[in-house]
C-alpha atoms as a PDB file:
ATOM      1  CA  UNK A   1     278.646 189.322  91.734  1.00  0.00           C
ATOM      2  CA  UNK A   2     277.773 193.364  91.614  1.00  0.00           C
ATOM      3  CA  UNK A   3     279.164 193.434  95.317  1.00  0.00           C
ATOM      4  CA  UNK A   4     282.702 191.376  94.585  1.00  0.00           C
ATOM      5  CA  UNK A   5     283.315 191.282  90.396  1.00  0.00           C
ATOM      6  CA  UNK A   6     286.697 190.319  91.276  1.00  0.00           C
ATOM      7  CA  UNK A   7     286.203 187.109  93.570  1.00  0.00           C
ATOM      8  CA  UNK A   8     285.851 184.752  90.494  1.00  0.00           C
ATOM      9  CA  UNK A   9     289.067 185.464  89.580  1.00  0.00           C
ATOM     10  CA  UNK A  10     290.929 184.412  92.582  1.00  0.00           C
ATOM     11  CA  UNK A  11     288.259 181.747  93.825  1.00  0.00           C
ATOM     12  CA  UNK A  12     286.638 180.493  90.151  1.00  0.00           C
ATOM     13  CA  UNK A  13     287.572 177.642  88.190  1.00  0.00           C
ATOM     14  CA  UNK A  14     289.126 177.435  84.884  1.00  0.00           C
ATOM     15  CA  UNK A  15     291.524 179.105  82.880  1.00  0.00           C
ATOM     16  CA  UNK A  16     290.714 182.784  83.251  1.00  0.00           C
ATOM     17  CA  UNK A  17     291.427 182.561  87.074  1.00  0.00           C
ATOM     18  CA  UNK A  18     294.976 183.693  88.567  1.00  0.00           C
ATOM     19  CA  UNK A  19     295.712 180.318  90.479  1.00  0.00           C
ATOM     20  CA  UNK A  20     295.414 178.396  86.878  1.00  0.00           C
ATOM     21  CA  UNK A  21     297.873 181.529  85.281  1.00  0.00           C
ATOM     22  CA  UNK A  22     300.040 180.578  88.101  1.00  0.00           C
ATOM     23  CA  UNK A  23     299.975 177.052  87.934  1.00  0.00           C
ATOM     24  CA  UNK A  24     300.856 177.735  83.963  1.00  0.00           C
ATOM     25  CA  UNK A  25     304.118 179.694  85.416  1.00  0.00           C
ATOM     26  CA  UNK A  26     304.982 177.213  87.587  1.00  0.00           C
ATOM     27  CA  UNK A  27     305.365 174.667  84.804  1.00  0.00           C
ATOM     28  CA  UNK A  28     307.793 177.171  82.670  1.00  0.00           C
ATOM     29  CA  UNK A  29     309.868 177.892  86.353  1.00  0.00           C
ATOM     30  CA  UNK A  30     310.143 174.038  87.155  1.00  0.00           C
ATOM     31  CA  UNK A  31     311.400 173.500  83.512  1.00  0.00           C
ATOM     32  CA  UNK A  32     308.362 172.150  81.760  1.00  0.00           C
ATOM     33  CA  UNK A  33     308.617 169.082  83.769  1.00  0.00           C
ATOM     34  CA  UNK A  34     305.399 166.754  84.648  1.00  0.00           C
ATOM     35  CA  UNK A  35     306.598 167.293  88.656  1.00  0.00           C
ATOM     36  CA  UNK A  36     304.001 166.148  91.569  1.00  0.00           C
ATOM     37  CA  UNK A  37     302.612 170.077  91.672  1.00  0.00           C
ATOM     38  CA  UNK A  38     301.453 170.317  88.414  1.00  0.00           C
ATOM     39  CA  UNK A  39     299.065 167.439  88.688  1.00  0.00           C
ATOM     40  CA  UNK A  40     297.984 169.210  91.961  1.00  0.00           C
ATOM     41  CA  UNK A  41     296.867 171.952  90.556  1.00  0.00           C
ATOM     42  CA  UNK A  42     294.640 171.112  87.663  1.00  0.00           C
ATOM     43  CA  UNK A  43     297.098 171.183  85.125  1.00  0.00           C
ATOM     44  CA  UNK A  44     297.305 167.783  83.125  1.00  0.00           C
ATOM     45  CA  UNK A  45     300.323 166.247  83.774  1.00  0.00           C
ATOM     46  CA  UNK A  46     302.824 165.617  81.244  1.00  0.00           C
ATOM     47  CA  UNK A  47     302.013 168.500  79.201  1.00  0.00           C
ATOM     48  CA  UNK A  48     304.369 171.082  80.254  1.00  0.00           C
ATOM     49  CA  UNK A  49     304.468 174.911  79.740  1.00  0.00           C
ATOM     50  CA  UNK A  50     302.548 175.607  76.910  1.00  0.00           C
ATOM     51  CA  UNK A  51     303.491 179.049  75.476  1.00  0.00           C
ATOM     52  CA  UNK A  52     300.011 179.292  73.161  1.00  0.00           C
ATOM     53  CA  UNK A  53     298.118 178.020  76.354  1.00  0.00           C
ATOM     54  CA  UNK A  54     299.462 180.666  78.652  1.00  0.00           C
ATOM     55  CA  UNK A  55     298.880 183.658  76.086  1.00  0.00           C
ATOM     56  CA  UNK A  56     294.887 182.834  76.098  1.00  0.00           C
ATOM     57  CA  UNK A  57     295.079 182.279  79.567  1.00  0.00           C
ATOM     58  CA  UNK A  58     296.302 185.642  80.417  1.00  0.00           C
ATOM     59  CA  UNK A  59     294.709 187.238  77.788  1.00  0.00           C
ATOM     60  CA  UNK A  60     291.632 185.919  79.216  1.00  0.00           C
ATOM     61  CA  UNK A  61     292.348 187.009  82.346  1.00  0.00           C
ATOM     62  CA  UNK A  62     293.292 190.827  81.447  1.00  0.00           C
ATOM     63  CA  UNK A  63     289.965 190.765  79.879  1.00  0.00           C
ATOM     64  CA  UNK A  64     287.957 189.794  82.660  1.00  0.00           C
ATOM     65  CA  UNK A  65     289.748 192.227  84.942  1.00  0.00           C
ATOM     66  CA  UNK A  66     288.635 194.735  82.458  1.00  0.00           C
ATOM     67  CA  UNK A  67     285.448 193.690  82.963  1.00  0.00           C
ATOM     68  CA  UNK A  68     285.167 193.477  86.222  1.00  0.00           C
ATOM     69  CA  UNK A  69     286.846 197.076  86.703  1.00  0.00           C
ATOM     70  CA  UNK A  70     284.334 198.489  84.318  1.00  0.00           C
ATOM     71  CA  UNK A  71     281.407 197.081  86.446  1.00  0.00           C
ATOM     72  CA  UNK A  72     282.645 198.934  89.298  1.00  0.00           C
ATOM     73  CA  UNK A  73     283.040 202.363  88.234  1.00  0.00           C
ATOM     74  CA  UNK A  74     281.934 202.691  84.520  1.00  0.00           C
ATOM     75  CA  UNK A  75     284.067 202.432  81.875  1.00  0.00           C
ATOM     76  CA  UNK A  76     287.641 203.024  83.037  1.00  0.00           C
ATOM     77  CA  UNK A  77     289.469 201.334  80.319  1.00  0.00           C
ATOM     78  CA  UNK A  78     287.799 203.346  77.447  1.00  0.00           C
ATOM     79  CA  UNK A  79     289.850 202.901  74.450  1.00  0.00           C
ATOM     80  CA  UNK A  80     289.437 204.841  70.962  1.00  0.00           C
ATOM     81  CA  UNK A  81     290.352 202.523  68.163  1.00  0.00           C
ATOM     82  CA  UNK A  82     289.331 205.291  65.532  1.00  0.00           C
END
């Protein structure tokens, strides 16, 4: 993991990883529809785009880039909330 942070991300499993983000944004592009592709690709068919779903997904995934950024060279996304 310290030599590739980022491979879990495109080769992981769940819903912090870019192929299930995509998956979620081929649902909204095909019209929400239970088609053949969304059962291919881990997404539970008859469901359709879920807005709520797709904002934790991608929230979850900005957060482990984040991570994964600050693991290779310190804390580059140093924020100041005072």
């Amino acid at each position: 993991p310290a030599d590739s942070p980022f491979r879990h991300i495109f080769l992981g499993r769940g819903d912090h990883t870019l192929g299930a983000l995509l998956d979620h944004v081929r649902l909204l592009r095909s019209g929400g529809s239970g088609d053949p592709g969304a059962t291919a690709s881990r997404v539970a068919p008859g469901l359709g785009f879920q807005e709520s779903r797709f904002r934790r997904q991608l929230a979850l995934l900005t957060w482990t880039l984040q991570g994964a950024a600050n693991a290779l060279s310190g804390d580059v996304w140093n924020i100041d909330n005072n």
